[in-house]
N, C-alpha and C. Protein backbone atom coordinates (compact mmCIF):
# COMPACT_ATOMS: atom_id res chain seq x y z
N UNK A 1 0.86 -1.17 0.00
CA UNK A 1 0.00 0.00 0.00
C UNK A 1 0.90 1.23 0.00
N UNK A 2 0.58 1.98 -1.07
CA UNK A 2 1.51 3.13 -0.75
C UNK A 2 0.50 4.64 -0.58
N UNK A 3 1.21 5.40 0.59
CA UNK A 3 0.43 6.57 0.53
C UNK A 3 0.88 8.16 -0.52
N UNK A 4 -0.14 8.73 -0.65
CA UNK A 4 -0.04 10.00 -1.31
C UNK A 4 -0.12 11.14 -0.92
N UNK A 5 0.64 12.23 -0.90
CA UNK A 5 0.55 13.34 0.10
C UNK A 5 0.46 14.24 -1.18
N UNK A 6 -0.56 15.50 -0.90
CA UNK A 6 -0.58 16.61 -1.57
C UNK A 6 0.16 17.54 -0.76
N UNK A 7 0.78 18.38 -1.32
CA UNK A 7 1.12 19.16 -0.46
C UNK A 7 1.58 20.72 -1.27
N UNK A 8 0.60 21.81 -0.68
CA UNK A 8 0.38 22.46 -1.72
C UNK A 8 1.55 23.78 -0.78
N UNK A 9 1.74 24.82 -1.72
CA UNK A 9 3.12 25.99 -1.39
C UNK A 9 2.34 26.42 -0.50
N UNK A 10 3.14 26.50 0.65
CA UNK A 10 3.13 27.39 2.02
C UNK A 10 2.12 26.20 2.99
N UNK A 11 1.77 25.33 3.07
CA UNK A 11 0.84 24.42 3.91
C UNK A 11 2.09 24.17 4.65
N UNK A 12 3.17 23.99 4.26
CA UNK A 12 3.95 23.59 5.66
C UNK A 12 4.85 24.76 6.04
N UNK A 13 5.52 24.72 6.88
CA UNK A 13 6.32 25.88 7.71
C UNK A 13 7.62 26.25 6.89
N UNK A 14 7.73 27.44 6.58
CA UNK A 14 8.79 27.58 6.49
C UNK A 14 10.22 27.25 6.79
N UNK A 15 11.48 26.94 6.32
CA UNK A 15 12.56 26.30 7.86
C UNK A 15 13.41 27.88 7.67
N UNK A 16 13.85 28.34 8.65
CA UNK A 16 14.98 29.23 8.28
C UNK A 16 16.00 28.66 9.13
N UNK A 17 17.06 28.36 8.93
CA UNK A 17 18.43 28.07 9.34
C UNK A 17 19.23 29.50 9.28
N UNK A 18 19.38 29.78 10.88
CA UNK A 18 20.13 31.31 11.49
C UNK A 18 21.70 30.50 11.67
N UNK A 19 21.34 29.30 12.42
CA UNK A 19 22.63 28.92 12.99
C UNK A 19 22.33 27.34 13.04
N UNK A 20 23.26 26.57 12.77
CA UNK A 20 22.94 25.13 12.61
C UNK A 20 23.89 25.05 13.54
N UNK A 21 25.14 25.18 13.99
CA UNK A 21 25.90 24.32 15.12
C UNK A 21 25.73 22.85 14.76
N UNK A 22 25.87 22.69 16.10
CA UNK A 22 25.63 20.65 15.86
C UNK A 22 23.83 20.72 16.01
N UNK A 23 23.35 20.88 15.34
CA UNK A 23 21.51 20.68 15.45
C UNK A 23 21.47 19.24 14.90
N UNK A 24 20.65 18.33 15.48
CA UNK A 24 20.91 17.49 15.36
C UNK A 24 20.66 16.59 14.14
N UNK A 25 20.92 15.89 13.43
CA UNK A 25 20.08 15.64 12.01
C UNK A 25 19.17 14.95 12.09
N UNK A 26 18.51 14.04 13.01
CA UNK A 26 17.25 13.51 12.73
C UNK A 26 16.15 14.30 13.06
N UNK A 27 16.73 15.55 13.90
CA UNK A 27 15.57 16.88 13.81
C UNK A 27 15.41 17.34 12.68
N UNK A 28 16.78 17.64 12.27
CA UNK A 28 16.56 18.52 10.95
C UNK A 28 15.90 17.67 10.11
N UNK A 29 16.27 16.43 9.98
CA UNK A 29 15.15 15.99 8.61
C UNK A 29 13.90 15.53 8.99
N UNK A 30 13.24 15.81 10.23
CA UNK A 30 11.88 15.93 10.06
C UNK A 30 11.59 17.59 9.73
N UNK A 31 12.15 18.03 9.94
CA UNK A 31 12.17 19.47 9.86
C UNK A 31 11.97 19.57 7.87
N UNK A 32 13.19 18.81 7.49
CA UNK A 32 13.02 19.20 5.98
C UNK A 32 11.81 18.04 5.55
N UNK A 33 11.34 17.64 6.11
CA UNK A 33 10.34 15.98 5.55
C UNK A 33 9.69 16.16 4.10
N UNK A 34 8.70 17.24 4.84
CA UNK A 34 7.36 17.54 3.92
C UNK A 34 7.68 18.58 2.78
N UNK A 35 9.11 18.76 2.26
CA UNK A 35 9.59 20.04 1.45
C UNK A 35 9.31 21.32 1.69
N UNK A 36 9.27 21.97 2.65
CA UNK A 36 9.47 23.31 2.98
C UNK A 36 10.22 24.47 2.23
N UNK A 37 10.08 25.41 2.09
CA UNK A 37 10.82 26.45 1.98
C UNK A 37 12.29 26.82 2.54
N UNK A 38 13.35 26.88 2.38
CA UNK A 38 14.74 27.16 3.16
C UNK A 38 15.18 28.23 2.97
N UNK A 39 15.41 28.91 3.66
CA UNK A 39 16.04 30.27 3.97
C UNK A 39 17.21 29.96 4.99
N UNK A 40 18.37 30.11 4.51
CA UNK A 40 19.80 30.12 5.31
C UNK A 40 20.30 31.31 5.71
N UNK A 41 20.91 31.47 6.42
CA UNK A 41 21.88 33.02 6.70
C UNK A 41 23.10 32.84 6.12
N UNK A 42 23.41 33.27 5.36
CA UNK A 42 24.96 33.29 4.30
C UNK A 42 25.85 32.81 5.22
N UNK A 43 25.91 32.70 6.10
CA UNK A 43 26.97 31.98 7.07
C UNK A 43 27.33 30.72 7.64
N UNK A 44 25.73 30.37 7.22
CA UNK A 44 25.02 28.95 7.37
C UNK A 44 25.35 27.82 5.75
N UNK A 45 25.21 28.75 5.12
CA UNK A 45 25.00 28.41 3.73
C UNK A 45 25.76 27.43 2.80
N UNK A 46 27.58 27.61 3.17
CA UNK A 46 28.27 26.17 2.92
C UNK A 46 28.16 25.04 3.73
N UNK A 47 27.45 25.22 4.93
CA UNK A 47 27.27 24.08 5.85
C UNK A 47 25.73 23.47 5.25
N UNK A 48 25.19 23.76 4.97
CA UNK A 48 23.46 23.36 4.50
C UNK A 48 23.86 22.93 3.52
N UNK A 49 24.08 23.41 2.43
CA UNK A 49 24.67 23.12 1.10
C UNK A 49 25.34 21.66 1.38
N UNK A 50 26.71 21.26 2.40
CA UNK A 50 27.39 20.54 2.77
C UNK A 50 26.32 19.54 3.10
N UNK A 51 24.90 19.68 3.72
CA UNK A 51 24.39 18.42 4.05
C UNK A 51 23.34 18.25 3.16
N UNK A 52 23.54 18.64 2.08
CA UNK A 52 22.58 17.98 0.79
C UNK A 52 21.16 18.97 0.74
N UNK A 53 20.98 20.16 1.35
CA UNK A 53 19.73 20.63 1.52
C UNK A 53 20.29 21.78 0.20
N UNK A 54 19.04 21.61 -0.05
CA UNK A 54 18.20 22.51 -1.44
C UNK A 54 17.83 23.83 -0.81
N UNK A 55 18.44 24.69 -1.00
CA UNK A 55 18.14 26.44 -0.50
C UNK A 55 17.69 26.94 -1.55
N UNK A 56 16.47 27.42 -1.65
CA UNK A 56 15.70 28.74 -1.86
C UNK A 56 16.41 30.07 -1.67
N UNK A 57 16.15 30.57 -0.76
CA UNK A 57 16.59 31.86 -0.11
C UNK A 57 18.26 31.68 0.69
N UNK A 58 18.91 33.37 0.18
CA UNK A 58 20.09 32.93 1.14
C UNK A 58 19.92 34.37 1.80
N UNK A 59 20.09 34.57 3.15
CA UNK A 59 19.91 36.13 3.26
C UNK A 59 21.53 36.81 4.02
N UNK A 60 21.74 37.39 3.72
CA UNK A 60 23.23 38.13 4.08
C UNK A 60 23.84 38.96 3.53
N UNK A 61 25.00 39.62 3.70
CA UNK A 61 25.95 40.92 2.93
C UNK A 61 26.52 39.96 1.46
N UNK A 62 26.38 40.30 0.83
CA UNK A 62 26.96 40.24 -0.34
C UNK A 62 28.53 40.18 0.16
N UNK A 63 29.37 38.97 -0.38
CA UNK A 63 30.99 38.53 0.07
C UNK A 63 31.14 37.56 -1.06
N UNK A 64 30.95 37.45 -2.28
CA UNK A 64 31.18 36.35 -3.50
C UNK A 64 30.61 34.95 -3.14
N UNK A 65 29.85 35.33 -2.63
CA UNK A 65 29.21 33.50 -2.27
C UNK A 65 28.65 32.87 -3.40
N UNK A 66 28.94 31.70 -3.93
CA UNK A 66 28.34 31.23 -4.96
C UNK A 66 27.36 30.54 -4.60
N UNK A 67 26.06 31.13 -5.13
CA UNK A 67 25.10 30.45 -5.20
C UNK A 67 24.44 29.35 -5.88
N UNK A 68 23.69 28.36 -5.32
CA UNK A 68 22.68 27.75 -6.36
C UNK A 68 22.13 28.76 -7.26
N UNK A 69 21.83 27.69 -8.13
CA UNK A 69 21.21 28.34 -9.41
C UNK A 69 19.86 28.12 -9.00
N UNK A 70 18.97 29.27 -9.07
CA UNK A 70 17.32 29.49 -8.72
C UNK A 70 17.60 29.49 -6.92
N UNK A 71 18.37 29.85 -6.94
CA UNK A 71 18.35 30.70 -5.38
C UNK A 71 18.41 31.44 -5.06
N UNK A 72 16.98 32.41 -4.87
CA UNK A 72 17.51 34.01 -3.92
C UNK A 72 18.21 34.32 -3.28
N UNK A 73 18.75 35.89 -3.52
CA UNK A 73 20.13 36.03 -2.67
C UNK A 73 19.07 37.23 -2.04
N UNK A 74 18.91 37.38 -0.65
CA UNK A 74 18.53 38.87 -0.13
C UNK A 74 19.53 39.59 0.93
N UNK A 75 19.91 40.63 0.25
CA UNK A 75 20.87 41.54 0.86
C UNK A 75 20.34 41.60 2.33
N UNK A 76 20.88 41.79 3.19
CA UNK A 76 20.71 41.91 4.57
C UNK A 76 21.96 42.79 5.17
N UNK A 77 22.04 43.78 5.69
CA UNK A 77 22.90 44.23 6.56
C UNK A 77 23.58 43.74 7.85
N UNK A 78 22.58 43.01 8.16
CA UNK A 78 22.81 42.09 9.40
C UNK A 78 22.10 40.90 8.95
N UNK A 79 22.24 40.16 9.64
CA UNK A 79 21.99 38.31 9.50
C UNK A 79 21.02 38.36 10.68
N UNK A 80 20.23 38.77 11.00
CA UNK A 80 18.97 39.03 12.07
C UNK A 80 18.19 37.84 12.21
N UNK A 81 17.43 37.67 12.54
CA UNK A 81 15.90 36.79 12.72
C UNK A 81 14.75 38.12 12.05
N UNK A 82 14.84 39.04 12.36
CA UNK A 82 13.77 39.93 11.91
C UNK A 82 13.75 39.76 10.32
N UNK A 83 14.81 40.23 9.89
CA UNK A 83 15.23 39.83 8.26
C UNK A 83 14.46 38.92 7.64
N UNK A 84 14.70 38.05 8.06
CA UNK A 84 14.15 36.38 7.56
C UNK A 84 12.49 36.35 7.52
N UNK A 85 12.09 36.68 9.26
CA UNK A 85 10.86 36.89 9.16
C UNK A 85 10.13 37.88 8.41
N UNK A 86 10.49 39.00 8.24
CA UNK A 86 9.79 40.03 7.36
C UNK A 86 9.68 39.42 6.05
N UNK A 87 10.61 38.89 5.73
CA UNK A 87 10.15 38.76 4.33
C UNK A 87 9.32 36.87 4.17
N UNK A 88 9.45 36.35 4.82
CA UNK A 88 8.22 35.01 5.10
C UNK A 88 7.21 35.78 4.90
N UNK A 89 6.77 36.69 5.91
CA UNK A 89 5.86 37.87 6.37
C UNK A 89 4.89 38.30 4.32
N UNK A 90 6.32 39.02 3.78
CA UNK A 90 5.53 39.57 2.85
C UNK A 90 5.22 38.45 1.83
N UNK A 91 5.89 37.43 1.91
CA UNK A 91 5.56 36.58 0.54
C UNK A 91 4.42 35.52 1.46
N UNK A 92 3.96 35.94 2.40
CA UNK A 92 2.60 35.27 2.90
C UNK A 92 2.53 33.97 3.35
N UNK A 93 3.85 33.66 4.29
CA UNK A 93 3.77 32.66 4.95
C UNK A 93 3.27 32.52 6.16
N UNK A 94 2.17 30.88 6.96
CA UNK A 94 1.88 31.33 8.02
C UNK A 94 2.58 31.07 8.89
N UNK A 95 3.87 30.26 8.86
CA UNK A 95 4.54 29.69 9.71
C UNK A 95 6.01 29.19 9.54
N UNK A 96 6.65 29.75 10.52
CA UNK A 96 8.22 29.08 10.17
C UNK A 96 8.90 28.81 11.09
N UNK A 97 9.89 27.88 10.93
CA UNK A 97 10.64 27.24 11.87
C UNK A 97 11.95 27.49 12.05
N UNK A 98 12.56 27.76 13.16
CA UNK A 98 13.96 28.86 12.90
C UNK A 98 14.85 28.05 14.04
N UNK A 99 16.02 27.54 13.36
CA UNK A 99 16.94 26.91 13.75
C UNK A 99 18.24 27.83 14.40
N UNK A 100 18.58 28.19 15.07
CA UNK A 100 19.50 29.56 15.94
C UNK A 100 20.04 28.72 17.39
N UNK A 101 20.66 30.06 17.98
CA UNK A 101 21.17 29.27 19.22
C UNK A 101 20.65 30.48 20.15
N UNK A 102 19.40 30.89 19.97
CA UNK A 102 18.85 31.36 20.86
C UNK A 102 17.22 31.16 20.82
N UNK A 103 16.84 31.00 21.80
CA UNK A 103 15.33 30.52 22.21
C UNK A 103 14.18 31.87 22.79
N UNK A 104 14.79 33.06 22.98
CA UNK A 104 14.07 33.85 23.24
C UNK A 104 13.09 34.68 22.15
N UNK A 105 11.83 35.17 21.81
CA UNK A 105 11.32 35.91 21.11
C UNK A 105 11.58 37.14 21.28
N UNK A 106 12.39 37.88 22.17
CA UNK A 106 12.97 39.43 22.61
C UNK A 106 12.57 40.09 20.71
N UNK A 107 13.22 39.60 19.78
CA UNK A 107 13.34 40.29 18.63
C UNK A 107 12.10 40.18 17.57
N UNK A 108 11.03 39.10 18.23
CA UNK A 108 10.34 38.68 17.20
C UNK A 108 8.53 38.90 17.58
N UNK A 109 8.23 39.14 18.92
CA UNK A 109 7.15 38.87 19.81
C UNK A 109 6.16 40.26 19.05
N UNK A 110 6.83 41.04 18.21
CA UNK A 110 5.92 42.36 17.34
C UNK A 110 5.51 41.34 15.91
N UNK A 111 6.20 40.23 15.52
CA UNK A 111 5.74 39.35 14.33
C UNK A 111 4.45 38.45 14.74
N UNK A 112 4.26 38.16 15.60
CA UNK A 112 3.47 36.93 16.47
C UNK A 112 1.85 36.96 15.60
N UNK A 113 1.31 38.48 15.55
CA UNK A 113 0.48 38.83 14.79
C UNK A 113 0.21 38.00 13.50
N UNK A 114 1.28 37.98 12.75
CA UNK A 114 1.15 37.82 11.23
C UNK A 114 2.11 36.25 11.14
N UNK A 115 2.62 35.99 11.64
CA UNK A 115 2.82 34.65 11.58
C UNK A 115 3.25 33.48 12.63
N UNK A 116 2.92 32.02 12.67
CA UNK A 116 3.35 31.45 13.86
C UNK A 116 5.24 31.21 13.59
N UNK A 117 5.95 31.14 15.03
CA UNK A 117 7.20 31.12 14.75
C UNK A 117 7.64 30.04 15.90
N UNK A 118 8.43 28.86 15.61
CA UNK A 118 8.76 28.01 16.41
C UNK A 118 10.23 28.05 16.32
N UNK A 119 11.06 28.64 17.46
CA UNK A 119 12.40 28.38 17.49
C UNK A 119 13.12 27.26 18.21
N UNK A 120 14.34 26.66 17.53
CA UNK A 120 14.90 25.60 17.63
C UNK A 120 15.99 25.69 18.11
N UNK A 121 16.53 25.37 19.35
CA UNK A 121 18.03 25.15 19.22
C UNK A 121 18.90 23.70 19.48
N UNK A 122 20.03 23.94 19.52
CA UNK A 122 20.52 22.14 19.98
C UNK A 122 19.51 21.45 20.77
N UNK A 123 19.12 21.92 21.82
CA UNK A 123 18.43 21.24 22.54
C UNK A 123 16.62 21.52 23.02
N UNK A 124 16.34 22.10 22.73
CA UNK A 124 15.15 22.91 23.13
C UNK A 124 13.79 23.78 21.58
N UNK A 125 12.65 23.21 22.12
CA UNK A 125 11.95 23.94 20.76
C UNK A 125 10.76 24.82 21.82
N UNK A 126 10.84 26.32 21.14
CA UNK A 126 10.29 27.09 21.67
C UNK A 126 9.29 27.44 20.78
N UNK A 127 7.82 28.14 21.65
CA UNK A 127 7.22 28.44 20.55
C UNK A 127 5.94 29.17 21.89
N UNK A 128 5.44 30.50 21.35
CA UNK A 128 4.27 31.34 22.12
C UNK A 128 3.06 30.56 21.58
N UNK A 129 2.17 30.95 22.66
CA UNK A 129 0.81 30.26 22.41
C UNK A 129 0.33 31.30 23.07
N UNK A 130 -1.72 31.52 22.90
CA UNK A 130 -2.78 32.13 23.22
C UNK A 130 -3.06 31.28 24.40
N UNK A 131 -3.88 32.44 25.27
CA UNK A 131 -5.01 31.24 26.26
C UNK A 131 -5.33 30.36 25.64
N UNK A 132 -5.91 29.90 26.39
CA UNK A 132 -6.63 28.67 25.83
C UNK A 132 -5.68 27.28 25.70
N UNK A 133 -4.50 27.78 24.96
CA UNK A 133 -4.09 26.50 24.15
C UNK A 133 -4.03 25.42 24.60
N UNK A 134 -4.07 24.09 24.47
CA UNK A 134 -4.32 22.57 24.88
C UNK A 134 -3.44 21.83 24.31
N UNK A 135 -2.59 21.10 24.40
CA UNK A 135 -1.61 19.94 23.46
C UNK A 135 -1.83 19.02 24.67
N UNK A 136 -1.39 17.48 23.81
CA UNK A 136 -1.47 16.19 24.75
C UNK A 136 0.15 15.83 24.93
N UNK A 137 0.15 15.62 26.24
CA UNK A 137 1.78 15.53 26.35
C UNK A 137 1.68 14.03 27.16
N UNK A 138 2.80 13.41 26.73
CA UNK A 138 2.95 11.90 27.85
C UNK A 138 3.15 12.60 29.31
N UNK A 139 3.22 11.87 29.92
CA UNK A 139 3.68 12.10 31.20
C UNK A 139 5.16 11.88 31.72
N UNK A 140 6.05 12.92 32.21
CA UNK A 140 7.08 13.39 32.36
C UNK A 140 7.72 14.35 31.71
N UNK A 141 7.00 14.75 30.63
CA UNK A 141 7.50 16.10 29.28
C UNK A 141 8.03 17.36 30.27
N UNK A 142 8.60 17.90 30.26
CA UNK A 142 9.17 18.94 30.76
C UNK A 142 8.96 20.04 30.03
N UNK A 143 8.44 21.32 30.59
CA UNK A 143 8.50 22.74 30.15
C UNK A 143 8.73 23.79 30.68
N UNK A 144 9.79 24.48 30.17
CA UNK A 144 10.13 25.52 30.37
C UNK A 144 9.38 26.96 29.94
N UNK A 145 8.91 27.72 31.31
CA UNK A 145 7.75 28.71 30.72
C UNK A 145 7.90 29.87 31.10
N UNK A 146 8.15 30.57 30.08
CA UNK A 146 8.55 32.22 30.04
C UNK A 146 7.76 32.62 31.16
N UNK A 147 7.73 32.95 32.49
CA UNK A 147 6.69 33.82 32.98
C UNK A 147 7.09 35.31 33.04
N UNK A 148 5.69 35.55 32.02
CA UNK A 148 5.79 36.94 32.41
C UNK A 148 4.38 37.33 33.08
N UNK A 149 3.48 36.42 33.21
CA UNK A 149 2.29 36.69 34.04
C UNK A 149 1.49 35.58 34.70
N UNK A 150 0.62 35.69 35.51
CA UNK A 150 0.22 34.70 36.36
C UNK A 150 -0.63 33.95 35.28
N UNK A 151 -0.42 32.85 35.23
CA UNK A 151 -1.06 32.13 34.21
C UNK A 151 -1.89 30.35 35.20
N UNK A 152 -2.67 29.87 34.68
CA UNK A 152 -3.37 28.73 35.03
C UNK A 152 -3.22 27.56 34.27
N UNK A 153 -2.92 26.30 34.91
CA UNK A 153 -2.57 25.26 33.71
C UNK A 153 -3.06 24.43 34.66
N UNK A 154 -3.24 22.93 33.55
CA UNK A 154 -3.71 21.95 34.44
C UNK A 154 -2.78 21.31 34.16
N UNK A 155 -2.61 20.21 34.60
CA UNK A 155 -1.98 18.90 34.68
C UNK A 155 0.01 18.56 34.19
N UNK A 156 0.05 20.02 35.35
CA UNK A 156 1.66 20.38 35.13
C UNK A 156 1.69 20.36 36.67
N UNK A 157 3.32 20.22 37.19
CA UNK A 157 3.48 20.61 38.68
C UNK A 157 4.67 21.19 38.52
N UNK A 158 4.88 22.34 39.46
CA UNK A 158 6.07 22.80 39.59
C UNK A 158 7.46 22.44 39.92
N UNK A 159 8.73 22.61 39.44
CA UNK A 159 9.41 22.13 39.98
C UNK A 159 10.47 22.97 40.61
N UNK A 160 11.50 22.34 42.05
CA UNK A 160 12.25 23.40 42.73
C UNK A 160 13.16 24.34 41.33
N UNK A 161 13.69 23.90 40.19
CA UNK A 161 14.54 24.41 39.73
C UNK A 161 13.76 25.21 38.81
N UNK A 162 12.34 25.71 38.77
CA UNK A 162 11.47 26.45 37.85
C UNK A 162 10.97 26.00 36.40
N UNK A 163 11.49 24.61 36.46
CA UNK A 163 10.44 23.69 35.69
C UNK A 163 9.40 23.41 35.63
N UNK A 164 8.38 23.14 34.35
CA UNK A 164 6.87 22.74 34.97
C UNK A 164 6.91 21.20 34.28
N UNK A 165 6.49 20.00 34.79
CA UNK A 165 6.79 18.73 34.41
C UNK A 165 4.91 18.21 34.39
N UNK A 166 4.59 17.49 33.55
CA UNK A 166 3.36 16.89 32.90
C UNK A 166 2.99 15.93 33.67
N UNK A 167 2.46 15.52 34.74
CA UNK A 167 1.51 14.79 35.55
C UNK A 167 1.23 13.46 35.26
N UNK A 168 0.35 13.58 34.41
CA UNK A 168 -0.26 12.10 33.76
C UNK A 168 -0.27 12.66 32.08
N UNK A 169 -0.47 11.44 31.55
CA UNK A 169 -0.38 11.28 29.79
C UNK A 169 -1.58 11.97 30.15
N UNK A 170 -1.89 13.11 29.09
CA UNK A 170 -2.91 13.56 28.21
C UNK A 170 -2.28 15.39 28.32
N UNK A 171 -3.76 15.48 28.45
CA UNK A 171 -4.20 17.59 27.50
C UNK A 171 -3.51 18.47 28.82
N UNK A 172 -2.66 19.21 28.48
CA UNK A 172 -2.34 20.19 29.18
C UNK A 172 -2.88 21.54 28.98
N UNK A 173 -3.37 21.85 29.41
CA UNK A 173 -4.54 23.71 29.11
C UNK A 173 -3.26 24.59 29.97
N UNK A 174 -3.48 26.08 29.23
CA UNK A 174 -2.84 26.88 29.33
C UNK A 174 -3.61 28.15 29.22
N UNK A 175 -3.77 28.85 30.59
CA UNK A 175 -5.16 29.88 30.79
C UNK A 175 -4.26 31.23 31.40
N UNK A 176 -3.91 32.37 30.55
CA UNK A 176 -3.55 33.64 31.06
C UNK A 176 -4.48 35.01 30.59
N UNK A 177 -3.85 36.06 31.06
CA UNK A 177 -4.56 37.31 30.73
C UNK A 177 -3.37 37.78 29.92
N UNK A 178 -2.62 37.94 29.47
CA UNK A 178 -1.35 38.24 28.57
C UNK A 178 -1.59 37.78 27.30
N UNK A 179 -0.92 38.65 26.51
CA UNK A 179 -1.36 38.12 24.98
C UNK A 179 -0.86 36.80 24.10
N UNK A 180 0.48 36.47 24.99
CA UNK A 180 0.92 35.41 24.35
C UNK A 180 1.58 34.43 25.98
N UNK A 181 1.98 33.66 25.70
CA UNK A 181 3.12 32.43 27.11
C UNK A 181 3.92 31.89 25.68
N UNK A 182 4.85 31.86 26.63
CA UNK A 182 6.08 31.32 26.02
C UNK A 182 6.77 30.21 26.38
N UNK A 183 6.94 29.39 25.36
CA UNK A 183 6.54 27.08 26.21
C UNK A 183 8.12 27.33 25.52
N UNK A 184 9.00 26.40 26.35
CA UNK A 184 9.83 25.38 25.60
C UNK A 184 9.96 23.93 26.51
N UNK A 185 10.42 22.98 25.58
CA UNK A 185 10.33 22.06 25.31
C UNK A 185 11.76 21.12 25.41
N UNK A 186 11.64 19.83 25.88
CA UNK A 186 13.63 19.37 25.49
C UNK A 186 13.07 18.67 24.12
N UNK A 187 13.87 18.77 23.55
CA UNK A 187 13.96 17.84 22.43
C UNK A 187 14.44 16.71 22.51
């Protein structure tokens, strides 16, 4: 039996690769699975290239980098996260996945509006959520949670080192007055 996947431009997440380090590769290739979009930071760019990935977009200062052929080059002054996202942003993506060695939204939490953004690093996947939100977690999942306001959850307990750890297998709810919470995750 074999299956068939449609999979039409922009249904899956964008990937942008800021910083690959040692990220691990069986992340990254669920990350590349479903053919995504790639956006590298010119710095990134002989290393991606090096592991067989197909770049789209390269964003950085102009320095003679040879590009793929049918690969955007976008000038960038800096190698940012904002960069990357603005332009996902204008070519109307809803979602992207950003590989870096930092986990904070400090630079990105004014994008949240216009698109979802899940950041990745060696070890950890971050990503803001609304009230409400619900995911099913096994029991023992560990999360790390931005507090910036008194928020309500079920079926988490605190821990001495400011961990929140998952109770029993199932739905974890996540109830604040703030516009976004900020989850990470171990990988």
């Amino acid at each position: 039996m074999s299956s068939h996947h449609i999979v039409r431009e922009k249904q899956e997440p964008a990937l942008y690769i800021h910083y690959l380090g040692s990220f691990d590769e069986e992340y990254l290739g669920q990350l590349l699975e479903w053919s995504p979009t790639i956006l590298v930071a010119a710095s990134e760019y002989e290393k991606a290239l090096s592991l067989g990935i197909k770049i789209d977009v390269v964003i950085g200062l102009e320095d003679g980098l040879q590009i793929q052929e049918n690969t955007k080059f976008i000038y960038a002054g800096v190698e940012n996260l904002p960069t990357a996202v603005k332009y996902l942003i204008s070519e109307r993506y809803p979602e992207v996945n950003i590989i870096s060695t930092e986990n904070r939204f400090d630079d990105l939490v004014d994008f949240l509006v216009d698109i979802n953004i899940v950041l990745f690093t060696e070890r950890e996947k971050s990503y803001a959520v609304k009230s409400g939100f619900s995911v099913w977690k096994p029991k023992g999942t560990i999360f790390h949670i931005d507090i910036i306001s008194y928020f309500e959850t079920s079926n988490l307990k605190p821990e001495d080192n400011g961990d929140f750890v998952v109770m029993n297998d199932g739905f974890v709810t996540f109830s604040f007055s703030t516009e976004y919470l900020f989850l990470s995750e171990l990988l």
